[in-house]
Protein backbone atom coordinates (compact mmCIF):
# COMPACT_ATOMS: atom_id res chain seq x y z
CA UNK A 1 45.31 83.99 2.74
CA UNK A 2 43.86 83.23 5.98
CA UNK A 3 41.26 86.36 6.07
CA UNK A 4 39.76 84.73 2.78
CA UNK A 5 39.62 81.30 3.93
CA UNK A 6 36.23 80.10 6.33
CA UNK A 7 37.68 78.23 9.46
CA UNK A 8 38.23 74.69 8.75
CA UNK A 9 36.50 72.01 10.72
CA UNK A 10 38.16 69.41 13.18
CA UNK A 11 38.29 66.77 10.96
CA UNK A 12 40.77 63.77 10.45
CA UNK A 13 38.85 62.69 7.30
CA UNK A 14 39.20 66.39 5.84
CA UNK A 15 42.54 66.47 6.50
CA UNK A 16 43.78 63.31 5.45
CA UNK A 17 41.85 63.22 2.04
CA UNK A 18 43.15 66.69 1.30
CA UNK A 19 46.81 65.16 1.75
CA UNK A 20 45.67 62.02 -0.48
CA UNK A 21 44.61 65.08 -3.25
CA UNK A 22 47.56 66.47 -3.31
CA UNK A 23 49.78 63.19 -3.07
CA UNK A 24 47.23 61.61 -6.07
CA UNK A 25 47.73 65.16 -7.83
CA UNK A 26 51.37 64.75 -8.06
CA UNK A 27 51.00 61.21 -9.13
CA UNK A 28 48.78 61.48 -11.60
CA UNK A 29 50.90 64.62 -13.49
CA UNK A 30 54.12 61.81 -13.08
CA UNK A 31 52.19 59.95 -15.06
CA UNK A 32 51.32 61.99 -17.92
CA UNK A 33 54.58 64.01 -17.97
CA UNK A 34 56.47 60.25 -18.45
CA UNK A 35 53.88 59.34 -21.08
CA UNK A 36 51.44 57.00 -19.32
CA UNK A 37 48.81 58.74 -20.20
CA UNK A 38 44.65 58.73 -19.13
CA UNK A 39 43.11 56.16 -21.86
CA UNK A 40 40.82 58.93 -23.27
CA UNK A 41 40.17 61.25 -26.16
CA UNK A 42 43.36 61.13 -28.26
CA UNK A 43 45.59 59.61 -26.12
CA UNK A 44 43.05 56.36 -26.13
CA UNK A 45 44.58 54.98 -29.80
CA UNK A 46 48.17 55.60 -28.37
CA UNK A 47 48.71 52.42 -25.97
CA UNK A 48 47.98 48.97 -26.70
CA UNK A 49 45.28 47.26 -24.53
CA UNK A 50 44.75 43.72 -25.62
CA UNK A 51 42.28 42.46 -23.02
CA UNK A 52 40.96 45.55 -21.53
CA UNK A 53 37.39 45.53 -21.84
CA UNK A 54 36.36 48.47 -24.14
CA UNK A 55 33.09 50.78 -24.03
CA UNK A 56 32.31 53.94 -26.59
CA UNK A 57 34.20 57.52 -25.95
CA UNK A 58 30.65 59.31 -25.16
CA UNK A 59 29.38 56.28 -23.49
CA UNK A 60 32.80 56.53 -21.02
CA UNK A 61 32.63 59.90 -20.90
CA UNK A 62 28.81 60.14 -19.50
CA UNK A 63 29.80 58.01 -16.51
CA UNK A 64 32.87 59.95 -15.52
CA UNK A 65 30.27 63.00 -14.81
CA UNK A 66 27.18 61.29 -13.74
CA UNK A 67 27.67 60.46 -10.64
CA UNK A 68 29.24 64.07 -9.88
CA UNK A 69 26.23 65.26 -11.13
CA UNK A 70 24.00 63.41 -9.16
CA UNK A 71 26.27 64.24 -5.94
CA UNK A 72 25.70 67.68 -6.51
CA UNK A 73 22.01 67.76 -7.35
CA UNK A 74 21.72 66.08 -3.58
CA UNK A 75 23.51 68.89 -2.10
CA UNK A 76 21.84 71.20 -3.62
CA UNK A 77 18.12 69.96 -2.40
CA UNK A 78 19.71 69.75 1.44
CA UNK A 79 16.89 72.27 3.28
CA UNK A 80 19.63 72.96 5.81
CA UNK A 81 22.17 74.80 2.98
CA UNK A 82 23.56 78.03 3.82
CA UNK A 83 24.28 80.68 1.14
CA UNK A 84 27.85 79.43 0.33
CA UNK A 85 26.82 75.91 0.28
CA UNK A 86 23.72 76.65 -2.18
CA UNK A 87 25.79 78.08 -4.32
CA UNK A 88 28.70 76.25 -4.10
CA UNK A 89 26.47 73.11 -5.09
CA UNK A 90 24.36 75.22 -7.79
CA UNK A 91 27.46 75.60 -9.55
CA UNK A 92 28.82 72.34 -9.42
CA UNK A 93 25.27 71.08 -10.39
CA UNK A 94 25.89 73.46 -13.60
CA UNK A 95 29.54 72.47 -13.87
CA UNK A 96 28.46 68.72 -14.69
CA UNK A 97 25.45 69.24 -15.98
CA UNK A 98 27.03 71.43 -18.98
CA UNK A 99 29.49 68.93 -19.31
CA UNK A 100 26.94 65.67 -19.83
CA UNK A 101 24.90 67.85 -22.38
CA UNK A 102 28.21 68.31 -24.39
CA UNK A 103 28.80 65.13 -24.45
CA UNK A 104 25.59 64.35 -25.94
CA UNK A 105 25.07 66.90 -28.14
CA UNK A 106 28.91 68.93 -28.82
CA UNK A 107 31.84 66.55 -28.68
CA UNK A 108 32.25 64.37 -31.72
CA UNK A 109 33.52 60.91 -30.33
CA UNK A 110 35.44 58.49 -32.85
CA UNK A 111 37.62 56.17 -30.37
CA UNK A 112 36.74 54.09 -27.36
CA UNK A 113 37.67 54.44 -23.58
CA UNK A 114 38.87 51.51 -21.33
CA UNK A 115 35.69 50.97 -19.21
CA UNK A 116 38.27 51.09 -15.87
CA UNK A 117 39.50 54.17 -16.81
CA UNK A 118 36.00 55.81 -17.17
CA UNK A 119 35.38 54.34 -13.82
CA UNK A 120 38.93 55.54 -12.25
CA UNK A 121 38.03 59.13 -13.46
CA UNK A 122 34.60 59.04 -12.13
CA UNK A 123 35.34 58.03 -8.95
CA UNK A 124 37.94 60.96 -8.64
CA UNK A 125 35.49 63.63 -9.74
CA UNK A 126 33.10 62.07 -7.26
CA UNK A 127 35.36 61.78 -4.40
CA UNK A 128 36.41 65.45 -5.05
CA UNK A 129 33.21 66.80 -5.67
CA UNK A 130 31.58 64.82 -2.32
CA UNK A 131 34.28 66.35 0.02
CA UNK A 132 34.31 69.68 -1.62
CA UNK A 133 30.53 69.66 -0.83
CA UNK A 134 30.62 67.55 2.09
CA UNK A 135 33.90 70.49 3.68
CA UNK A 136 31.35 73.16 3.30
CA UNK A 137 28.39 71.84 5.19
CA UNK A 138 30.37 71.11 8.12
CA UNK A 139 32.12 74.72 8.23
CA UNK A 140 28.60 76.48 8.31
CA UNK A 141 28.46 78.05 11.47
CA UNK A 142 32.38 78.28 11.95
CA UNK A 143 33.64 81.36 11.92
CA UNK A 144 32.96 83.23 8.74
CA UNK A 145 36.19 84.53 6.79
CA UNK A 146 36.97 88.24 7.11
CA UNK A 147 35.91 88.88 3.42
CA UNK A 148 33.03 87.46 1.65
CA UNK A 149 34.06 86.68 -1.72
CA UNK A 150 31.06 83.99 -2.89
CA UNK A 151 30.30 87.17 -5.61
CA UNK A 152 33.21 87.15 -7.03
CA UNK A 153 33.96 83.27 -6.83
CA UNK A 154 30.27 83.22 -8.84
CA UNK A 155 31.97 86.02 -11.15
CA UNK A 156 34.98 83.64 -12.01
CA UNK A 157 32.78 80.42 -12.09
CA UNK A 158 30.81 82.01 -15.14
CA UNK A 159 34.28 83.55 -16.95
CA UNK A 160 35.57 79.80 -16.79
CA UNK A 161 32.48 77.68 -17.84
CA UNK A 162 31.62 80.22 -20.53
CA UNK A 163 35.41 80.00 -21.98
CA UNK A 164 35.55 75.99 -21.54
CA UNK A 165 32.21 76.02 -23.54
CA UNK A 166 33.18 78.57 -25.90
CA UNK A 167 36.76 76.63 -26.77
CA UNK A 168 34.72 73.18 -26.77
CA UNK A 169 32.88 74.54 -29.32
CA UNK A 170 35.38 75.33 -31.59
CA UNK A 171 37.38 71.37 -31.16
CA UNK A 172 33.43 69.74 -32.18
CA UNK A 173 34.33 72.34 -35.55
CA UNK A 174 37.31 70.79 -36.42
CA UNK A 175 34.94 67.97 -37.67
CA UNK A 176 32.43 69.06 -39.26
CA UNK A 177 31.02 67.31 -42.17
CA UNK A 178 31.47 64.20 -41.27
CA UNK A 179 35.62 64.45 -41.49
CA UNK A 180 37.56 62.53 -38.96
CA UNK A 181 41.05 62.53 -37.92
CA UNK A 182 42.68 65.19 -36.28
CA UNK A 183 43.53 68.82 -37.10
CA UNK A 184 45.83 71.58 -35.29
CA UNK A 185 42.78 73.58 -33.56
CA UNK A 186 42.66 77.21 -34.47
CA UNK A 187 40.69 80.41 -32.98
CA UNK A 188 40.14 81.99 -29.51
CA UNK A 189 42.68 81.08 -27.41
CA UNK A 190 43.91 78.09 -29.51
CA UNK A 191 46.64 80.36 -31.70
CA UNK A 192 48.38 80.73 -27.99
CA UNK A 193 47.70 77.43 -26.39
CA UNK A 194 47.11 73.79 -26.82
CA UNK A 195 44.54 73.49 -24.25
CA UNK A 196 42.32 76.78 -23.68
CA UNK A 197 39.85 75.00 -22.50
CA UNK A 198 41.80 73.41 -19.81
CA UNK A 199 42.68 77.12 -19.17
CA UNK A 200 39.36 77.96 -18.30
CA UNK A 201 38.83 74.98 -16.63
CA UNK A 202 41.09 76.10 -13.79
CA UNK A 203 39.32 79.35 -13.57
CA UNK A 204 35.72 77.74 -13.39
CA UNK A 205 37.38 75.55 -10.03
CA UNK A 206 38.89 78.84 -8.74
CA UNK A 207 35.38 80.38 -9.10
CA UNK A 208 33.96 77.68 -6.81
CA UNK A 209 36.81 77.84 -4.29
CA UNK A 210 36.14 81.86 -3.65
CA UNK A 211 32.79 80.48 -3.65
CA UNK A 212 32.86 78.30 -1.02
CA UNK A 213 36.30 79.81 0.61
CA UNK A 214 37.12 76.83 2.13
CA UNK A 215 40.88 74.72 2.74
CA UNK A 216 39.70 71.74 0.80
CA UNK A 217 38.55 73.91 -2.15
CA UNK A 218 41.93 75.41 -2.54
CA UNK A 219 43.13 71.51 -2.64
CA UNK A 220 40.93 71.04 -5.40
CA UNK A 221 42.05 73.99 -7.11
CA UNK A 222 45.96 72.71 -6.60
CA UNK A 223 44.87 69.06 -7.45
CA UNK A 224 43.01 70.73 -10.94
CA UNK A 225 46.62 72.92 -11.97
CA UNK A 226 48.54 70.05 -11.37
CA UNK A 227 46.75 67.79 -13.31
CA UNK A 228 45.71 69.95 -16.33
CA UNK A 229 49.35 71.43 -16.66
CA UNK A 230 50.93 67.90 -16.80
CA UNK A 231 47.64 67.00 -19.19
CA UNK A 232 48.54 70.11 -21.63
CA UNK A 233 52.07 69.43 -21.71
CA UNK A 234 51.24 65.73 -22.82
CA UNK A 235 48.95 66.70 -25.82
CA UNK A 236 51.37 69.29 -26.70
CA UNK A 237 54.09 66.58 -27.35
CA UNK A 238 51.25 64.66 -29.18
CA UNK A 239 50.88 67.27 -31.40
CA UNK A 240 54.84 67.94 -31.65
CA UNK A 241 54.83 64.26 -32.89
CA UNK A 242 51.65 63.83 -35.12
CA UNK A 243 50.91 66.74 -36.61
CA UNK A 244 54.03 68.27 -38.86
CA UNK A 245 52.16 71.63 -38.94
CA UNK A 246 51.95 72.03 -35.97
CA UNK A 247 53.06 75.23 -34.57
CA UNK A 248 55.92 75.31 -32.43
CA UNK A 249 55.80 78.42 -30.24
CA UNK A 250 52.17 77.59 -29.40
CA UNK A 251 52.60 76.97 -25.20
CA UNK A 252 50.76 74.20 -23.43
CA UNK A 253 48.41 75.85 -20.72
CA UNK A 254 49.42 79.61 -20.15
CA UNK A 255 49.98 81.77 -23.10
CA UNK A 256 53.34 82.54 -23.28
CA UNK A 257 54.48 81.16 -20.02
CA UNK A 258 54.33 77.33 -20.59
């Protein structure tokens, strides 16, 4: 993998908060595989918090992305960039971007989120995003990896966000006309997998690690499976328990792998 990869930089901070992704990574999967799940979307009605204080779903979910959004936006208006870097940070810029809009103008929103959760989430998107940035401004002018693969890492990037959009679209279906509650999602990619959209989600972050073809974005990458397969696998066993028509053989993540 090495002739992909851009030499990394000498530095401590890189390389210890790459080890502190990965450690957090398999942490936070511990945690949803034994149940003690992220206080958001469905998962929010499932745990009683008695003095927690308590903020609307869209509300939480527009600061987990703002300040990623913001971080980005910087990046992307440093004069300095490089090719990998401006696009690296364009994307990202589009990454949260999309994601804000659709959650003021997709996502239907019926619960609440614990106002420390929205702020545990955004800092982690933040603190990723930041470094992920931050790694490829310092490895400009390092040597260059043996192939250039920002093309195809831009390739990927739009595959992912347009299939994350696409199966987005089709949960803010599910209730339409003013229904609530929840229904066993159907369409797309849904009739293999709980979580499509997670699916996708991993290929948007793979897209911005051949992007920017750095060490720390393959981190990211690992930190992203980790969490999203252990975050599948704990709204599949939701479903298993609410929903009695609930299709059985329909896999968590990867269709017909897990």
């Amino acid at each position: 993998m090495a002739h992909i990869l851009q030499q990394s930089p000498p530095s401590l901070y890189l390389k210890a908060t790459g080890i502190l992704t990965i450690i957090g990574s398999f942490n936070a999967a511990y945690s949803e595989f034994r149940g003690a799940n992220y206080t958001y979307s469905k998962f929010a009605q499932t745990r009683q918090v008695k003095e927690a204080k308590k903020i609307s779903s869209r509300n939480g979910m527009l600061i987990c992305y703002g300040p990623s959004l913001v971080a980005s936006l910087v990046f992307l208006l440093y004069k300095g960039a490089g090719p990998h870097l401006l696009a690296l940070a364009s994307a990202l810029t589009i990454h949260f971007l999309k994601r804000e809009l659709e959650v003021l103008f997709l996502h239907r929103y019926s619960g609440y989120m614990i106002l420390q959760t929205a702020f545990s989430i955004s800092f982690v998107y933040f603190f990723q995003t930041v470094n992920l940035l931050y790694a490829q401004q310092i490895s400009e002018g390092l040597q260059p990896p043996g192939r250039d693969l920002m093309w195809f890492g831009v390739a990927l990037f739009c595959i992912g966000i347009g299939g994350n959009f696409y199966h987005h679209y089709l949960l803010s279906r599910l209730r339409k006309n003013g229904k609530t509650g929840y229904v066993v999602p159907s369409g797309g990619l849904f009739d293999l997998v709980v979580c499509p959209h997670y699916l996708f989600e991993i290929v948007d972050w793979m897209g911005l690690a051949f992007i920017s073809q750095t060490l720390y974005s393959w981190v990211s990458v690992f930190w992203t499976v980790v969490y999203l397969s252990s975050r599948s696998y704990a709204t599949r066993q939701w479903y298993l328990q609410k929903m009695e028509d609930f299709p059985k053989q329909r896999k968590a993540l990867f269709p017909f792998i897990f």
